[in-house]
N, C-alpha and C. Protein backbone atom coordinates (compact mmCIF):
# COMPACT_ATOMS: atom_id res chain seq x y z
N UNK A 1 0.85 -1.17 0.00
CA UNK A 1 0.00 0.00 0.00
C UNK A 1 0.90 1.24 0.00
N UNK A 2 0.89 2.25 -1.14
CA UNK A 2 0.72 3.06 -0.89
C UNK A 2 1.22 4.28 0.38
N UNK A 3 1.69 5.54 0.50
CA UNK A 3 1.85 6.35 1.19
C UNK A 3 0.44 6.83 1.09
N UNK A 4 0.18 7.27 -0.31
CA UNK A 4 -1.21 8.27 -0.65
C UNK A 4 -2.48 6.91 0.01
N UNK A 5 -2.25 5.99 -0.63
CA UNK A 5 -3.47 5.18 -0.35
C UNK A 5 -4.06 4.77 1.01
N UNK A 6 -2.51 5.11 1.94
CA UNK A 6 -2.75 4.50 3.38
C UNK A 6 -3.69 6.02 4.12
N UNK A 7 -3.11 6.87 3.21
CA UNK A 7 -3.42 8.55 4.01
C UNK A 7 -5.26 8.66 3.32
N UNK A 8 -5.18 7.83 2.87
CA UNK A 8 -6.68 8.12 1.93
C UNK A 8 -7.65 7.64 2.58
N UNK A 9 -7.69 6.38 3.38
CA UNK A 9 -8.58 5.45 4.13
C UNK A 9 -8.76 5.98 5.03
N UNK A 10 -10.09 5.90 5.84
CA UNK A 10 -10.94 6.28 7.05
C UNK A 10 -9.70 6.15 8.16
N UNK A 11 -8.80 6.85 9.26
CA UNK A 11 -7.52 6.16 9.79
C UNK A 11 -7.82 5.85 11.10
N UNK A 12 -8.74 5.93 11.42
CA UNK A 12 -9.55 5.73 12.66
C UNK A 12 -8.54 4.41 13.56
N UNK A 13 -9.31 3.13 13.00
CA UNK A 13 -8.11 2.37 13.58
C UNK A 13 -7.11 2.07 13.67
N UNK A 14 -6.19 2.64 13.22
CA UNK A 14 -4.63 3.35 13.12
C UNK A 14 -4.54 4.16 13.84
N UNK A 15 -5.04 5.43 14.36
CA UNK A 15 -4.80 6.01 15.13
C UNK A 15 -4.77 5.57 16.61
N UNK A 16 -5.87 4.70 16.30
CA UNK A 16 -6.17 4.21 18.00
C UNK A 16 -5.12 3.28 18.59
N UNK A 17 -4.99 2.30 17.16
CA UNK A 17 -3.79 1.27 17.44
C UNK A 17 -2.61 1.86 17.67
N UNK A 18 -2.22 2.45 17.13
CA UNK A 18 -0.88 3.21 16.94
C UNK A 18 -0.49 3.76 18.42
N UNK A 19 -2.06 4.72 19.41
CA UNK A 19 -1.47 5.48 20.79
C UNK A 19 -1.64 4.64 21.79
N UNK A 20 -2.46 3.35 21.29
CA UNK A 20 -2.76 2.52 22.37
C UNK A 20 -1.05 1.39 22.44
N UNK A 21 -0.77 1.23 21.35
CA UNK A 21 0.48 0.52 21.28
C UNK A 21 1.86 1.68 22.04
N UNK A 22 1.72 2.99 22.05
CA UNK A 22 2.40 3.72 22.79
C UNK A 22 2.26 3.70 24.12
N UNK A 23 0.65 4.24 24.74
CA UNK A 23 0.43 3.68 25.93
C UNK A 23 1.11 2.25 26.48
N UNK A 24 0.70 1.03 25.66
CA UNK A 24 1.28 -0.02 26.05
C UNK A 24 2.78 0.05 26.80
N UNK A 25 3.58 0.65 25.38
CA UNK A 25 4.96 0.79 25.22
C UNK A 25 4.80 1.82 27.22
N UNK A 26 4.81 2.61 27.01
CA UNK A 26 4.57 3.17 28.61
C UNK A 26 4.53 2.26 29.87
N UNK A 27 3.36 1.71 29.83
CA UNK A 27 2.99 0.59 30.97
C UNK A 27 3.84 0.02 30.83
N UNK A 28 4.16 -1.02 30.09
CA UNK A 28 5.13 -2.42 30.01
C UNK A 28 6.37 -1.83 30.56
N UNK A 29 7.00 -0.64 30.58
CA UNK A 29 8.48 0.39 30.84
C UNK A 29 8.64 0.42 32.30
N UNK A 30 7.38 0.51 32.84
CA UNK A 30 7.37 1.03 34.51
C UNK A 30 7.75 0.24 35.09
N UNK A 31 8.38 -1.33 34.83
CA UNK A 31 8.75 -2.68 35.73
C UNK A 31 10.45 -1.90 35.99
N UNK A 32 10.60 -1.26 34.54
CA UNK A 32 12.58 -1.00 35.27
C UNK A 32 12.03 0.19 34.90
N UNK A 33 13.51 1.17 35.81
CA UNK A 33 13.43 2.25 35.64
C UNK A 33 14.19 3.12 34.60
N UNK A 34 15.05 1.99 33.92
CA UNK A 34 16.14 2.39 32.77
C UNK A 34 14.98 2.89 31.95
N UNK A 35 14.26 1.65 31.57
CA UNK A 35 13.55 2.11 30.28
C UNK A 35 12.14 3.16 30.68
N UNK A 36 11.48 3.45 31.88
CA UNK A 36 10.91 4.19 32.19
C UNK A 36 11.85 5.66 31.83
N UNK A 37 12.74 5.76 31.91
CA UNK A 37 13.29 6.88 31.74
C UNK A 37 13.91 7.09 30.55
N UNK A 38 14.09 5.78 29.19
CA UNK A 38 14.14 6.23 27.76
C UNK A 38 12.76 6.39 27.33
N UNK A 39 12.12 5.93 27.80
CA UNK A 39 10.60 6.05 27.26
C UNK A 39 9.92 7.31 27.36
N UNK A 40 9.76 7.93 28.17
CA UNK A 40 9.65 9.33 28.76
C UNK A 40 10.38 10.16 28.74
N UNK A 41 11.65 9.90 28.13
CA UNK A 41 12.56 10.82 28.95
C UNK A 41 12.10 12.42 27.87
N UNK A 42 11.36 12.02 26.24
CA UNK A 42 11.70 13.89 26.23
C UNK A 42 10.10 14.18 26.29
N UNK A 43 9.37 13.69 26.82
CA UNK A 43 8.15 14.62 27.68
C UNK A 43 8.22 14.71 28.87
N UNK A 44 8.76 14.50 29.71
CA UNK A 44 9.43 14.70 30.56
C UNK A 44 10.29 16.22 30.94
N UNK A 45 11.02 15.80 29.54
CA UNK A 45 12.25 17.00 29.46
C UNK A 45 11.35 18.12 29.24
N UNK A 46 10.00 17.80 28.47
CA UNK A 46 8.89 18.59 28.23
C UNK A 46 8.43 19.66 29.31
N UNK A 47 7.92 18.45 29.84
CA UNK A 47 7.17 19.06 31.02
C UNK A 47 7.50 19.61 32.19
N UNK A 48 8.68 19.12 32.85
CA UNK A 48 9.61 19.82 33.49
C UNK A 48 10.15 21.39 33.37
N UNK A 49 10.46 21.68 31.63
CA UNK A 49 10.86 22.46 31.25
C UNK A 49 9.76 23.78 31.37
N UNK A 50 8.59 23.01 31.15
CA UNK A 50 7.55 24.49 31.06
C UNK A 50 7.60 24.47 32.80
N UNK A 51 7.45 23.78 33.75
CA UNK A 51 7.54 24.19 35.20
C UNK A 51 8.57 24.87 35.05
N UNK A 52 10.01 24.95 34.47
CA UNK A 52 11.30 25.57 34.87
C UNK A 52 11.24 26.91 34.54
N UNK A 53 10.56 26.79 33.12
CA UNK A 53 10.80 28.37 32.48
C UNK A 53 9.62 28.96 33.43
N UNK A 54 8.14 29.30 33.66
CA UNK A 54 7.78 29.65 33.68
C UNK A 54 8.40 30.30 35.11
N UNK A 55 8.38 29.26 35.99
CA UNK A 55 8.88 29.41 37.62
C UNK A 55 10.10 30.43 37.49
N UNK A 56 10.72 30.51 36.71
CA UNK A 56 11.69 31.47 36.30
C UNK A 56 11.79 32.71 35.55
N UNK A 57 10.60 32.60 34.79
CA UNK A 57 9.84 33.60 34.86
C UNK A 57 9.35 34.46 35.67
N UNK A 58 8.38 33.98 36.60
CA UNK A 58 7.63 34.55 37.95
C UNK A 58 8.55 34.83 39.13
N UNK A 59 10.02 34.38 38.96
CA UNK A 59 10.25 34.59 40.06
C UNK A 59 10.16 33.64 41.33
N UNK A 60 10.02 32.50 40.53
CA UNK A 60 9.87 31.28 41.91
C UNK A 60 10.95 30.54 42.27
N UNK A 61 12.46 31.04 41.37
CA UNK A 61 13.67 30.60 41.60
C UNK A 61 13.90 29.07 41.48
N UNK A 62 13.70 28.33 40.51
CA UNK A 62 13.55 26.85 40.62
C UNK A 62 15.03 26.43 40.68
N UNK A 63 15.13 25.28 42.01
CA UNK A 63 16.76 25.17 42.36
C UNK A 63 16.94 23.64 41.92
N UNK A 64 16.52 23.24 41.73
CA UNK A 64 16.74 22.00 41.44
C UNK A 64 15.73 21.15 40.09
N UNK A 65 16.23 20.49 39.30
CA UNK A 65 15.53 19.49 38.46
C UNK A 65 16.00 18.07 38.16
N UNK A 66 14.76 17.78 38.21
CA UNK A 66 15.45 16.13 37.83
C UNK A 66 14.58 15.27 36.89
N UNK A 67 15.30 14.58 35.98
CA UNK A 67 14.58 13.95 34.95
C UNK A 67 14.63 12.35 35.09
N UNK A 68 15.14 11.83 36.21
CA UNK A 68 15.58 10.52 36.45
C UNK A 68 14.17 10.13 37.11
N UNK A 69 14.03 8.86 36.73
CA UNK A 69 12.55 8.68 37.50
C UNK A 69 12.47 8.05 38.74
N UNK A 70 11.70 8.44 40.10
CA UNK A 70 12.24 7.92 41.50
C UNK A 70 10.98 7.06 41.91
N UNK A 71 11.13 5.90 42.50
CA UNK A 71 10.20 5.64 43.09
C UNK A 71 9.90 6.35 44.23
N UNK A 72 8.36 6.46 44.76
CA UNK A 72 7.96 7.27 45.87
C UNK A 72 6.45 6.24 46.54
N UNK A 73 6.30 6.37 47.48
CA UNK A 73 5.11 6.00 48.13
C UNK A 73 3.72 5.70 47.52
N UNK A 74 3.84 6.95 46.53
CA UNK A 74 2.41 7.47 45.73
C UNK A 74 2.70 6.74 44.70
N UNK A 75 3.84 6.24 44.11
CA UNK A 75 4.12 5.50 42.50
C UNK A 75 5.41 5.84 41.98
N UNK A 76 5.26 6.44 40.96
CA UNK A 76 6.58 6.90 40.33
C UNK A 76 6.56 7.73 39.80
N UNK A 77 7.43 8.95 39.93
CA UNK A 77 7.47 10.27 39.74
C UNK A 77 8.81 10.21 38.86
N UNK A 78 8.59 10.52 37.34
CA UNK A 78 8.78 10.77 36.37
C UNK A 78 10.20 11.99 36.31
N UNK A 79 9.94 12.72 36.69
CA UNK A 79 10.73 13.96 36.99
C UNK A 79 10.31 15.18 37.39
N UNK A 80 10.83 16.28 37.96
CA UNK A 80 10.46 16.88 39.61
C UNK A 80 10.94 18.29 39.10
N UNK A 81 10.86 19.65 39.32
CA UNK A 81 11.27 21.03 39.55
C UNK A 81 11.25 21.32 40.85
N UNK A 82 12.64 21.92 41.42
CA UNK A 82 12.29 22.11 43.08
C UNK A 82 12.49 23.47 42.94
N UNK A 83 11.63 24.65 43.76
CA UNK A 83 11.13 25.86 43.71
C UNK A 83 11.73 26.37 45.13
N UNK A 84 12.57 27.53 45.03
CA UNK A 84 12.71 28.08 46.66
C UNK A 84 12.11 29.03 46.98
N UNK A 85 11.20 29.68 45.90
CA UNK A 85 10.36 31.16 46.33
C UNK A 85 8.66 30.56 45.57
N UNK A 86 8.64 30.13 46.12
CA UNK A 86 6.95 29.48 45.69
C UNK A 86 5.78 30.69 46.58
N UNK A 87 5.12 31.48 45.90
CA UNK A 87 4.27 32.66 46.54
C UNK A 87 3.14 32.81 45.70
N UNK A 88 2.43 33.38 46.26
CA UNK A 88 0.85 33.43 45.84
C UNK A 88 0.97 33.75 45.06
N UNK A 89 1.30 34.37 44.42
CA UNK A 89 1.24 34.95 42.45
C UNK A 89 2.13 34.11 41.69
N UNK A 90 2.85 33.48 41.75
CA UNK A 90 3.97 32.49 41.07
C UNK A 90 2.90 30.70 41.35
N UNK A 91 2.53 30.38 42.38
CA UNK A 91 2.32 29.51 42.45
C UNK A 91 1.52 28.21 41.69
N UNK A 92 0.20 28.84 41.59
CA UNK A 92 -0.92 28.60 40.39
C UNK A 92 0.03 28.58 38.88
N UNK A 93 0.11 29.38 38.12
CA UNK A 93 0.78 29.55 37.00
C UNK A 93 2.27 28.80 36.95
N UNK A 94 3.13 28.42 37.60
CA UNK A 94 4.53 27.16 37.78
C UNK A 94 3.39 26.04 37.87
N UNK A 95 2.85 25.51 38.73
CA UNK A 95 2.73 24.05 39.03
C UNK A 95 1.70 23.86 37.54
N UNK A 96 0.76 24.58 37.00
CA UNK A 96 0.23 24.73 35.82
C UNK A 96 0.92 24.74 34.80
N UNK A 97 2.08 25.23 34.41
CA UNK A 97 2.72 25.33 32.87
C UNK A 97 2.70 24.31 31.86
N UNK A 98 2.80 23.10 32.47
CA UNK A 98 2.47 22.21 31.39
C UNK A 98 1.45 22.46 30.19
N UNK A 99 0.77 23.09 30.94
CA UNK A 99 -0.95 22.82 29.94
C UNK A 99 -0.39 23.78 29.14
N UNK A 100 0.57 24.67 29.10
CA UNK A 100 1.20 25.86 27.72
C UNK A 100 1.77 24.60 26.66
N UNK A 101 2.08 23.58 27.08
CA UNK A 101 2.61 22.35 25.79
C UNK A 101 1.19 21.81 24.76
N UNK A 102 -0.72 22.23 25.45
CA UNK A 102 -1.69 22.20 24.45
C UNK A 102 -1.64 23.36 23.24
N UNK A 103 -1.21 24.39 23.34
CA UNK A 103 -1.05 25.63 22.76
C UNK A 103 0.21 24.95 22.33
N UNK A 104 1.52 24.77 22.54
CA UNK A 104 2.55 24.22 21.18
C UNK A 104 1.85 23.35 20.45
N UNK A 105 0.91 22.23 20.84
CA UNK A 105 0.63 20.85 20.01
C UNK A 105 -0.21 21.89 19.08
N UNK A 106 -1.08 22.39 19.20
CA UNK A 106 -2.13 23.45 18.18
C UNK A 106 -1.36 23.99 17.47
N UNK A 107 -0.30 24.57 17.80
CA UNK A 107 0.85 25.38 16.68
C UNK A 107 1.72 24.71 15.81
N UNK A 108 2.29 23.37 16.28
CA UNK A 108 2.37 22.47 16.10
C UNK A 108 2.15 21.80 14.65
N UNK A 109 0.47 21.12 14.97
CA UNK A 109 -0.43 21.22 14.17
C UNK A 109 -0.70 21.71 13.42
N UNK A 110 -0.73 23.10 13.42
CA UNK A 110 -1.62 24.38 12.47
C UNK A 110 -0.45 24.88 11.53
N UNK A 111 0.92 24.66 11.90
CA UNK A 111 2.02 25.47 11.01
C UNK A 111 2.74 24.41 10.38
N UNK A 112 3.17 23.63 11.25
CA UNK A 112 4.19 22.38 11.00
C UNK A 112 3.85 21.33 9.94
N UNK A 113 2.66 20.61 10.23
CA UNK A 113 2.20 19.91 10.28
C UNK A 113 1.33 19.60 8.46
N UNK A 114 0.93 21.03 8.36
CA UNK A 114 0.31 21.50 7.10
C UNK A 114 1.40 21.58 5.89
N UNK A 115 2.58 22.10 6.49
CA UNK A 115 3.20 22.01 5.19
C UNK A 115 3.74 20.76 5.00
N UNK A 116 4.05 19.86 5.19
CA UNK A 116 4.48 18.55 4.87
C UNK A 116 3.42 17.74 3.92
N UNK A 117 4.37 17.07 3.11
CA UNK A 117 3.63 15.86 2.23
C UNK A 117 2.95 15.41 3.25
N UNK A 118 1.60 14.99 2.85
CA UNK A 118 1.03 13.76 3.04
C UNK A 118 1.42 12.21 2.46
N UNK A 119 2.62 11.63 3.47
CA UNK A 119 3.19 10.35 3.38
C UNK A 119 2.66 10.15 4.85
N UNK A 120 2.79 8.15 4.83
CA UNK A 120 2.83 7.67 6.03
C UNK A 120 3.91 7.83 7.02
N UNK A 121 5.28 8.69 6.80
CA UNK A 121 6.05 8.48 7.85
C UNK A 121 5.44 10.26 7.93
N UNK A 122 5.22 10.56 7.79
CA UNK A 122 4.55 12.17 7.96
C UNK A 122 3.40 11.74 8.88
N UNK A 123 2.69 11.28 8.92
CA UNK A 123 1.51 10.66 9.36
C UNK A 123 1.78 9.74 10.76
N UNK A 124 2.76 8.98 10.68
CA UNK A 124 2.96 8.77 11.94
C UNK A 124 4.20 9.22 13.07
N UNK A 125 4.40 10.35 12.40
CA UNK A 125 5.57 11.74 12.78
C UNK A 125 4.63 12.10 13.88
N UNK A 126 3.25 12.87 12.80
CA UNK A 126 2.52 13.48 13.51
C UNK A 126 1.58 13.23 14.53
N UNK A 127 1.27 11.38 14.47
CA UNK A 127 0.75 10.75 15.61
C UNK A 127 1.61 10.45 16.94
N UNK A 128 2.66 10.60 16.61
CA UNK A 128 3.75 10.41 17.77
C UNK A 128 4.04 12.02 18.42
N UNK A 129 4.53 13.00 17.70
CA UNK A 129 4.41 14.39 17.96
C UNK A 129 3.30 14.48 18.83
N UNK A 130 1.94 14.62 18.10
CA UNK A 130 0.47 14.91 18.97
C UNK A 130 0.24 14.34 20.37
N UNK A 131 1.19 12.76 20.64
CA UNK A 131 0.66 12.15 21.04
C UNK A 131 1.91 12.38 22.48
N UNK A 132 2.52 13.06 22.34
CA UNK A 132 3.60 13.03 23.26
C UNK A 132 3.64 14.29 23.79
N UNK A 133 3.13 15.47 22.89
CA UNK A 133 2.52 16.89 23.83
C UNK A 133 1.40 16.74 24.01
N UNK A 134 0.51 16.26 23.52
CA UNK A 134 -0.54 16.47 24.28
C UNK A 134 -1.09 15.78 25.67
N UNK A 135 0.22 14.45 25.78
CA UNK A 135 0.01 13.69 26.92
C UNK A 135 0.67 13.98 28.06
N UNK A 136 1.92 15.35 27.82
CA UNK A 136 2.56 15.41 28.68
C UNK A 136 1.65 16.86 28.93
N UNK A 137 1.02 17.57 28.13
CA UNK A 137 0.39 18.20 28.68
C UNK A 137 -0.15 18.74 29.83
N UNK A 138 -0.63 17.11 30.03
CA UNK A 138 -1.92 17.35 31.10
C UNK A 138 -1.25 17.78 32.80
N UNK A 139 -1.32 18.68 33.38
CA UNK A 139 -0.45 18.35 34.63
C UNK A 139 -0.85 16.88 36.12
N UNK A 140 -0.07 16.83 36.10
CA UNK A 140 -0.10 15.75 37.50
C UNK A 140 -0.59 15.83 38.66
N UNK A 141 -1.23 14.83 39.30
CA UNK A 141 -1.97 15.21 40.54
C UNK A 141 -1.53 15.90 41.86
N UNK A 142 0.48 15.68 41.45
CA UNK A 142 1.06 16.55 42.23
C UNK A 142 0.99 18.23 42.14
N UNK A 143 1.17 18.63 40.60
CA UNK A 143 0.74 19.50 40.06
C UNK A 143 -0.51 20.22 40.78
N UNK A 144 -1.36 19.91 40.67
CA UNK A 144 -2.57 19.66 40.77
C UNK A 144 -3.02 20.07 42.16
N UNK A 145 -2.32 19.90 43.59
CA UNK A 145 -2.25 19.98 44.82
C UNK A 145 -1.21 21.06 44.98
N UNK A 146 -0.31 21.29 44.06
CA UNK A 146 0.78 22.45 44.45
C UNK A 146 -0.28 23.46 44.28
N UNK A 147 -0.57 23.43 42.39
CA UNK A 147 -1.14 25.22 42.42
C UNK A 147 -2.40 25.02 43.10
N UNK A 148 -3.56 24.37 44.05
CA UNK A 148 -4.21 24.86 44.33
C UNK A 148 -4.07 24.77 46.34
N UNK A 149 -2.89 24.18 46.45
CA UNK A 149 -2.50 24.45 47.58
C UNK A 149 -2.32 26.02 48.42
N UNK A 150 -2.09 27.06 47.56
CA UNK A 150 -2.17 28.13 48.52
C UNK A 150 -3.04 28.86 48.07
N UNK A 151 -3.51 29.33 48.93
CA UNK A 151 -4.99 29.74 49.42
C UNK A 151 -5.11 31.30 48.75
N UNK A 152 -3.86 32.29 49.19
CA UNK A 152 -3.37 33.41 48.08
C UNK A 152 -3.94 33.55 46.63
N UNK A 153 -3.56 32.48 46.22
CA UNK A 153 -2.81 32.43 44.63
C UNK A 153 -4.21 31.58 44.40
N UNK A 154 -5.15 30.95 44.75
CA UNK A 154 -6.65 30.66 44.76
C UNK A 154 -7.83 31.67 44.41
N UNK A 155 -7.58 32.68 45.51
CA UNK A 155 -7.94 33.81 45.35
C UNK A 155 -7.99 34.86 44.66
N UNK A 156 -6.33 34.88 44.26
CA UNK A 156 -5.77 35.62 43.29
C UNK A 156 -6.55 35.69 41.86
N UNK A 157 -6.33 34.44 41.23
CA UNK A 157 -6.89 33.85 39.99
C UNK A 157 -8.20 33.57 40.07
N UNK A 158 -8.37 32.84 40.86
CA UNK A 158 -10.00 32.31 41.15
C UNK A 158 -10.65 34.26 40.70
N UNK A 159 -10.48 35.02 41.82
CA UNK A 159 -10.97 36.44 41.73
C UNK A 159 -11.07 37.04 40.33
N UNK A 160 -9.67 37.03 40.09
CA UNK A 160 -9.55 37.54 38.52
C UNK A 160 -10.07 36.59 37.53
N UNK A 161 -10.02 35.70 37.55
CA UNK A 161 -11.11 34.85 36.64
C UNK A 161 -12.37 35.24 36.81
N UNK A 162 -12.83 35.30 37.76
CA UNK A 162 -14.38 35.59 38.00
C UNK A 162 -14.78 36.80 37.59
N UNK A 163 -13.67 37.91 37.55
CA UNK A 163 -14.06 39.42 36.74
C UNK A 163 -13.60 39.11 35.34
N UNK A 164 -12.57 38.12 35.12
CA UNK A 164 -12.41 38.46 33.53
C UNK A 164 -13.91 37.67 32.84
N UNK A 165 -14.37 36.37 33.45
CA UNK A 165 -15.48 35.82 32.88
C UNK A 165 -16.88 36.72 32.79
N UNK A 166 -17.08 37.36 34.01
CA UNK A 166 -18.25 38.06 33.87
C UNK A 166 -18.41 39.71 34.00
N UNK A 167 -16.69 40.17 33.53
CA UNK A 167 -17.46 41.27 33.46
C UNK A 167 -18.10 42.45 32.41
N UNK A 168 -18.62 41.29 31.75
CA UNK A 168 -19.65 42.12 30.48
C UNK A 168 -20.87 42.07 31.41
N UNK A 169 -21.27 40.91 31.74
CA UNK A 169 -22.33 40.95 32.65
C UNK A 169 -22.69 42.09 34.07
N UNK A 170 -21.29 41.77 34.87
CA UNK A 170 -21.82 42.76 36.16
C UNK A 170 -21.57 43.97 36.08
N UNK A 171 -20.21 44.09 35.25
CA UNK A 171 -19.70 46.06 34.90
C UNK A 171 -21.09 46.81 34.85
N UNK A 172 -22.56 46.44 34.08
CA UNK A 172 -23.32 47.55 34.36
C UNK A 172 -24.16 47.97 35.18
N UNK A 173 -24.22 46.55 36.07
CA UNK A 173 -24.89 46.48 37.04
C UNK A 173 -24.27 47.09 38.40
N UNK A 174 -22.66 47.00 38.35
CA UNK A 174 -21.92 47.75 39.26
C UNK A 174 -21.84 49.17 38.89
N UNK A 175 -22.10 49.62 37.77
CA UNK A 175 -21.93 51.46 37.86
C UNK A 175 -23.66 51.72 37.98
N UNK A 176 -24.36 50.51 37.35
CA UNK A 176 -25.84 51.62 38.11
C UNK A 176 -25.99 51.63 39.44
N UNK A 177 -24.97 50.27 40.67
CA UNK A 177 -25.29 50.38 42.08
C UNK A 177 -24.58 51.59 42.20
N UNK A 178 -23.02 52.03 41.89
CA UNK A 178 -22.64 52.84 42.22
C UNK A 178 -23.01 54.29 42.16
N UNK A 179 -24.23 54.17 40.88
CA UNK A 179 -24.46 55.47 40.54
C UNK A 179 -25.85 55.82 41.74
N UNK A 180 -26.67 54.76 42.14
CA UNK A 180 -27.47 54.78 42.84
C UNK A 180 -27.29 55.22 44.73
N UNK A 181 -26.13 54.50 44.89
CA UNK A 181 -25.36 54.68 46.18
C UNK A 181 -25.17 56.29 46.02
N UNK A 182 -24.40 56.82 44.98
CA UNK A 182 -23.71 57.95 44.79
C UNK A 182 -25.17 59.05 44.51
């Protein structure tokens, strides 16, 4: 078959086979830790990296990284950013950065991706690409407990979210109270 002919067919079960045989490749890795750590190692390098830059960005001073994978109590932790100025405005946005690797996979996608032949090693470039930012994407349950661990930086965002979402809605309802008060 074909490059054009394989790219022509419904790819449905190819796709599935193809991330489920990656997943596999994942699971089956986690018995040693050598290959847990060739297997992962550049989403990893991924995801780490958006905790590093950003935290360094904000000002959260990140002192330490590690890409070696450790066993821990909870399972196995992949690789780690250690932070010495972690504060209510830095906090939320570091333990979050990952999810900035859905916005590369879209760009990704939308620039990269388009100009290339349509061949099968193009095709499963781009199932492996998609399939490796968008999985490292997602942040971790550690993640997950950092940024909503301080109560600050909850507030912070939580607050400003709640005016950036609604304020088409309350802005006129707040200058007619004010105009009414006044």
């Amino acid at each position: 078959m074909s490059s054009q002919e394989f790219l022509s067919l419904d790819n449905r079960f190819y796709i599935i086979a193809l991330v489920l045989l990656l997943a596999r490749l994942r699971r089956v890795s986690f018995g040693n830790r050598f290959l847990v750590a060739l297997v992962n190692l550049f989403g990893t390098l991924l995801h780490e990296l958006a905790h590093y830059l950003v935290g360094l960005l904000l000002l959260a001073k990140p002192s330490r990284i590690s890409l070696w994978p450790q066993q821990t109590p909870n399972g196995l932790t992949l690789g780690s950013v250690t932070f010495s100025n972690l504060r209510f405005f830095n906090t939320i946005p570091t333990a979050l950065a990952p999810m900035l690797l859905f916005y590369l996979a879209y760009q990704v996608d939308q620039r990269f991706f388009s100009l290339l032949p349509d061949t099968t090693p193009n095709f499963l470039l781009y199932l492996l690409s998609m399939t490796l930012l968008l999985e490292n994407a997602i942040p971790s349950t550690t993640d997950i407990k950092v940024a909503f661990g301080h109560i600050g930086g909850v507030l912070l965002y939580g607050g400003g979210g709640f005016v950036y979402l609604f304020w088409e809605r309350l802005a006129p309802e707040w200058v007619g109270w004010v105009e009414q008060v006044l």
